[in-house]
N, C-alpha and C. Protein backbone atom coordinates (compact mmCIF):
# COMPACT_ATOMS: atom_id res chain seq x y z
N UNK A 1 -159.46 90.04 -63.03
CA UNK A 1 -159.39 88.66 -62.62
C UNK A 1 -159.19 88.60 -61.12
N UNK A 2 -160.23 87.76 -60.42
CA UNK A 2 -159.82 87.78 -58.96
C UNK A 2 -158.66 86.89 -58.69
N UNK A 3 -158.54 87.29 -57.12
CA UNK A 3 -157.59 85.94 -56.61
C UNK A 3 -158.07 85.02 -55.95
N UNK A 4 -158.20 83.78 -56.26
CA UNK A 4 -159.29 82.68 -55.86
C UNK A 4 -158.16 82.10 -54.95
N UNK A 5 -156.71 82.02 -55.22
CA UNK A 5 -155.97 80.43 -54.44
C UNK A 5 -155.60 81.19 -52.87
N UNK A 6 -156.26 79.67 -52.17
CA UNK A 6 -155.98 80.10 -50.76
C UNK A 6 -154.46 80.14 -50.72
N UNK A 7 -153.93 80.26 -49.29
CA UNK A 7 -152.80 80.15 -48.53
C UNK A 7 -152.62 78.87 -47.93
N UNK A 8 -151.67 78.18 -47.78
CA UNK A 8 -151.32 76.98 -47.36
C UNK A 8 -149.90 77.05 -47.28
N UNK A 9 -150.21 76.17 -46.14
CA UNK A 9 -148.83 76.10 -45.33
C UNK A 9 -148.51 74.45 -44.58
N UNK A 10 -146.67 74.18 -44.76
CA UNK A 10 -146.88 73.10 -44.38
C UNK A 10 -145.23 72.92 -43.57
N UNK A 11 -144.78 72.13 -43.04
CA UNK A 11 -145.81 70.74 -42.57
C UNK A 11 -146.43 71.70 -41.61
N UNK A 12 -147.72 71.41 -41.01
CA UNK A 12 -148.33 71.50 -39.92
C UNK A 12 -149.32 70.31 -39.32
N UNK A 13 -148.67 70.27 -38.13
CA UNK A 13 -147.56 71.03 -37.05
C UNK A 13 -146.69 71.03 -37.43
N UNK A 14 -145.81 71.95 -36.90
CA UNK A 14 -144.39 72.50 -37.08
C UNK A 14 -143.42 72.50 -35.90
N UNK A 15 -142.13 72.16 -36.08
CA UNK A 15 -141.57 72.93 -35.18
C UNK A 15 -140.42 74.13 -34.87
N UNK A 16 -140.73 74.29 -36.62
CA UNK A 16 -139.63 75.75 -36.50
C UNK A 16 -140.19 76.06 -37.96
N UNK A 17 -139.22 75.46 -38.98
CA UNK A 17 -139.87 76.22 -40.04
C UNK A 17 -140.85 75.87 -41.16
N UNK A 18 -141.63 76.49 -41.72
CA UNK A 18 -142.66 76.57 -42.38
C UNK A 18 -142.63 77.02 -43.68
N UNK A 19 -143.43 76.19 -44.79
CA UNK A 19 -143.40 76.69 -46.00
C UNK A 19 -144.63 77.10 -46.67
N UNK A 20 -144.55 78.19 -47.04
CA UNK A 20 -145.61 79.08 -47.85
C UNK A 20 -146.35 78.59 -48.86
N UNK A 21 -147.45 78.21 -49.34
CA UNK A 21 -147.52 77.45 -50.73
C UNK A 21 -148.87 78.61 -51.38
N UNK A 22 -148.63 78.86 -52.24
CA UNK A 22 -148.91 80.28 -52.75
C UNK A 22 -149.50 79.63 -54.46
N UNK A 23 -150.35 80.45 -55.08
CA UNK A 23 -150.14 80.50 -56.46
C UNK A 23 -149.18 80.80 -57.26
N UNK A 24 -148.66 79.79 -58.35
CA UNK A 24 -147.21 80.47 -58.90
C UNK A 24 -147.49 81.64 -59.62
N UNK A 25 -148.44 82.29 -59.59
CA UNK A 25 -148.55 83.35 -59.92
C UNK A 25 -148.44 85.00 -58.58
N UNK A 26 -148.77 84.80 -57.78
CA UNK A 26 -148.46 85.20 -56.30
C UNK A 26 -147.55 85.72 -56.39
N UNK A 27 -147.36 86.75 -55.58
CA UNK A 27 -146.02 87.22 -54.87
C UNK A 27 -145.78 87.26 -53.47
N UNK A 28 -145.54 86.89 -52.51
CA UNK A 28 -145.91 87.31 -50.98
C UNK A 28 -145.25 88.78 -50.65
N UNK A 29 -144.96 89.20 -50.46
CA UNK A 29 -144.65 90.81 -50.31
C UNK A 29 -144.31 90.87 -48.79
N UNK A 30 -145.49 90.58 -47.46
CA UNK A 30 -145.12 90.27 -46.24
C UNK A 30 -145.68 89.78 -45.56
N UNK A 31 -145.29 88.70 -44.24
CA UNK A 31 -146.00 87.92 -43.51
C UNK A 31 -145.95 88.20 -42.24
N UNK A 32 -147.15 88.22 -41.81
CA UNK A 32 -147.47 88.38 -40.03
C UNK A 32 -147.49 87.08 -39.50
N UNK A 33 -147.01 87.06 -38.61
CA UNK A 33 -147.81 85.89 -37.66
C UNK A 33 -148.59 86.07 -36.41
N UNK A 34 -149.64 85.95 -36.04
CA UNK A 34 -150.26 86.66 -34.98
C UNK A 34 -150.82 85.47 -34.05
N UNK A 35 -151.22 85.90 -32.59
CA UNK A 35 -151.08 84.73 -31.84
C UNK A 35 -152.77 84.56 -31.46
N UNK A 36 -153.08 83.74 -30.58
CA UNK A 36 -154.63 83.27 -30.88
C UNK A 36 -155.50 84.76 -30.24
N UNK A 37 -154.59 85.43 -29.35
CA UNK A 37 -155.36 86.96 -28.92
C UNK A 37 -154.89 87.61 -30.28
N UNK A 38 -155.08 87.78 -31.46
CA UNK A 38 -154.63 88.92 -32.45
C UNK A 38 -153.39 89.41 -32.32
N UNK A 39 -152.20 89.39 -31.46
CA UNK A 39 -151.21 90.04 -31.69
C UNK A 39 -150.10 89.60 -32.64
N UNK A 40 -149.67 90.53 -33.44
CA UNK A 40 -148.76 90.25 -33.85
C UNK A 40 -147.56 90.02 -33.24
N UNK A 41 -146.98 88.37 -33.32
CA UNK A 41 -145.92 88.25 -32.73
C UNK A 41 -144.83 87.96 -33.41
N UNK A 42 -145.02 87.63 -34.92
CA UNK A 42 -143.64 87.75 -35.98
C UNK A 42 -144.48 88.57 -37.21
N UNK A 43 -142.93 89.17 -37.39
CA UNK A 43 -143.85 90.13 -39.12
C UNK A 43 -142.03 89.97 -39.63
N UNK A 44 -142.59 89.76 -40.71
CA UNK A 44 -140.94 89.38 -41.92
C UNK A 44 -141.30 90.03 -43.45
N UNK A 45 -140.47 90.54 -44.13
CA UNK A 45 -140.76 91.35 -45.46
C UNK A 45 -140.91 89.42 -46.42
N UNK A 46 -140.88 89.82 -47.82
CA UNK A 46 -140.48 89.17 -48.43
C UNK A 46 -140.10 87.54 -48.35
N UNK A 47 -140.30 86.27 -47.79
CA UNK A 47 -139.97 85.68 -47.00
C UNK A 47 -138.71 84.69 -48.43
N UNK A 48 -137.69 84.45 -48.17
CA UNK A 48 -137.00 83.97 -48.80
C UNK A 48 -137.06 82.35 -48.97
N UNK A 49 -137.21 81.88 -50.64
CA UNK A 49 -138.28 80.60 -51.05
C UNK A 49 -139.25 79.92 -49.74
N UNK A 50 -140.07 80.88 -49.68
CA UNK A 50 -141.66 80.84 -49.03
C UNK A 50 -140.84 80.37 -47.95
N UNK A 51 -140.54 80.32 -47.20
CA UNK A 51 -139.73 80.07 -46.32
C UNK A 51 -140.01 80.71 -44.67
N UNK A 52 -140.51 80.49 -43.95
CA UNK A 52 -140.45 81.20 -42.04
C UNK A 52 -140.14 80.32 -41.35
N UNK A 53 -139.57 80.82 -40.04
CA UNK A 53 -138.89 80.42 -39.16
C UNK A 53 -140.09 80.90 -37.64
N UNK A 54 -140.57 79.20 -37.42
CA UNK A 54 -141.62 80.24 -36.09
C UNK A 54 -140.92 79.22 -35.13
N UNK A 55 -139.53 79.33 -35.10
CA UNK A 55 -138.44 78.61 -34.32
C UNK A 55 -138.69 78.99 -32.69
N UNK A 56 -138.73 80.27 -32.87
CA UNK A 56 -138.74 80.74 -31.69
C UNK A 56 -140.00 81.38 -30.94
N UNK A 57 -141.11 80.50 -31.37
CA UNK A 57 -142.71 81.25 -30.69
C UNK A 57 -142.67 80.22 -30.03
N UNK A 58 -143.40 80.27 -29.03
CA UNK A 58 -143.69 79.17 -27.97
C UNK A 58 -144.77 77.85 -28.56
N UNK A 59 -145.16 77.45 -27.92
CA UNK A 59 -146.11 75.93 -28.80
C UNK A 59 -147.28 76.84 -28.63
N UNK A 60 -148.55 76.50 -29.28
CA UNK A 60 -149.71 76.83 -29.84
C UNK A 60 -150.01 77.23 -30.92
N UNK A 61 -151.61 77.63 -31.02
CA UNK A 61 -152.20 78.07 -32.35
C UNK A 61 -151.59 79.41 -33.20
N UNK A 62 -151.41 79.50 -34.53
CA UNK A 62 -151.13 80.74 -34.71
C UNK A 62 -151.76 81.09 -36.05
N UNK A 63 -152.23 82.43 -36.71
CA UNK A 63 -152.43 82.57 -37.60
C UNK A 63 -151.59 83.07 -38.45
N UNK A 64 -151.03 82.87 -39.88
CA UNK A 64 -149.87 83.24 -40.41
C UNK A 64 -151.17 84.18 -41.80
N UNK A 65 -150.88 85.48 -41.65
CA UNK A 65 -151.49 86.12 -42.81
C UNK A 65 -150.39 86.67 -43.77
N UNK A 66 -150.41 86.78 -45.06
CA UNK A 66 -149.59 86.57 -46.18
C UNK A 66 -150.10 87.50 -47.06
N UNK A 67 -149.14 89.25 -47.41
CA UNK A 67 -149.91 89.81 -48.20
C UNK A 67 -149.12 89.99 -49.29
N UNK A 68 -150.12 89.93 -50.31
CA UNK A 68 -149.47 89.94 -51.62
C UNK A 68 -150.28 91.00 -52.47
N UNK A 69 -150.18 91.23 -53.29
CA UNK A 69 -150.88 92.34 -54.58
C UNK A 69 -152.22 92.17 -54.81
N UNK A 70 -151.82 91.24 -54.86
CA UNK A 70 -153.90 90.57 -55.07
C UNK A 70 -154.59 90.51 -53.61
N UNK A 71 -153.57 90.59 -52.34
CA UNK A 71 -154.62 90.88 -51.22
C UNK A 71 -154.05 89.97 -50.46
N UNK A 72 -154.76 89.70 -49.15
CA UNK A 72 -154.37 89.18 -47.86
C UNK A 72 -155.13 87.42 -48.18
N UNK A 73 -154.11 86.78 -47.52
CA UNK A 73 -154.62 85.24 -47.31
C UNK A 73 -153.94 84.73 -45.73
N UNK A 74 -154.77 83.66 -45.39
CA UNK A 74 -154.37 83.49 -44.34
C UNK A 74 -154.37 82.23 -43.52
N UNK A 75 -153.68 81.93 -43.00
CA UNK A 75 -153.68 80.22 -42.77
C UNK A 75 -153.47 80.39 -40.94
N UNK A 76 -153.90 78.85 -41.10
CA UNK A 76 -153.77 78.55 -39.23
C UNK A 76 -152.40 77.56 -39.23
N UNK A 77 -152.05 77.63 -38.30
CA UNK A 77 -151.03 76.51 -38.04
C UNK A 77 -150.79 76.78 -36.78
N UNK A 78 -150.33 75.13 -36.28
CA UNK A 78 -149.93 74.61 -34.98
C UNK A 78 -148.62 74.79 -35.00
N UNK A 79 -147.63 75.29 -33.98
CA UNK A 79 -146.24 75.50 -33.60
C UNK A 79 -146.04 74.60 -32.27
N UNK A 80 -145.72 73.36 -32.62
CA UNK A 80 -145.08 72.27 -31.48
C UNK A 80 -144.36 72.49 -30.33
């Protein structure tokens, strides 16, 4: 069985923290956040009830990728 459900994330824009919205079947395992050049500028294990803190990245675009068992998903979001 594949994994069809995207990644979503909300509110966006944001201005600190962010919530994961996943299949209830999902696990997230770990999340990057990487900045509009590819770098990773937050990585967190496990994120506690879908839960991140991009409190402390500066304002702009970011990509938040989310890996779980069934594979990588990945969302955009604005940081205010």
């Amino acid at each position: 069985m594949g994994f069809t459900h995207p990644l979503t994330v909300s509110p966006n824009p944001t201005n600190g923290l962010l919530r994961l919205h996943r299949a209830p079947s999902a696990q997230i395992d770990a999340v990057e956040v990487l900045d509009v050049n590819g770098r990773v500028v937050l990585r967190t294990g496990r994120p506690a009830d879908d839960l991140i803190d991009l409190g402390s990245l500066e304002s702009g675009v970011y990509v938040v990728r989310a890996f779980m068992q069934e594979g990588m998903r990945t969302a955009r979001v604005v940081r205010e």
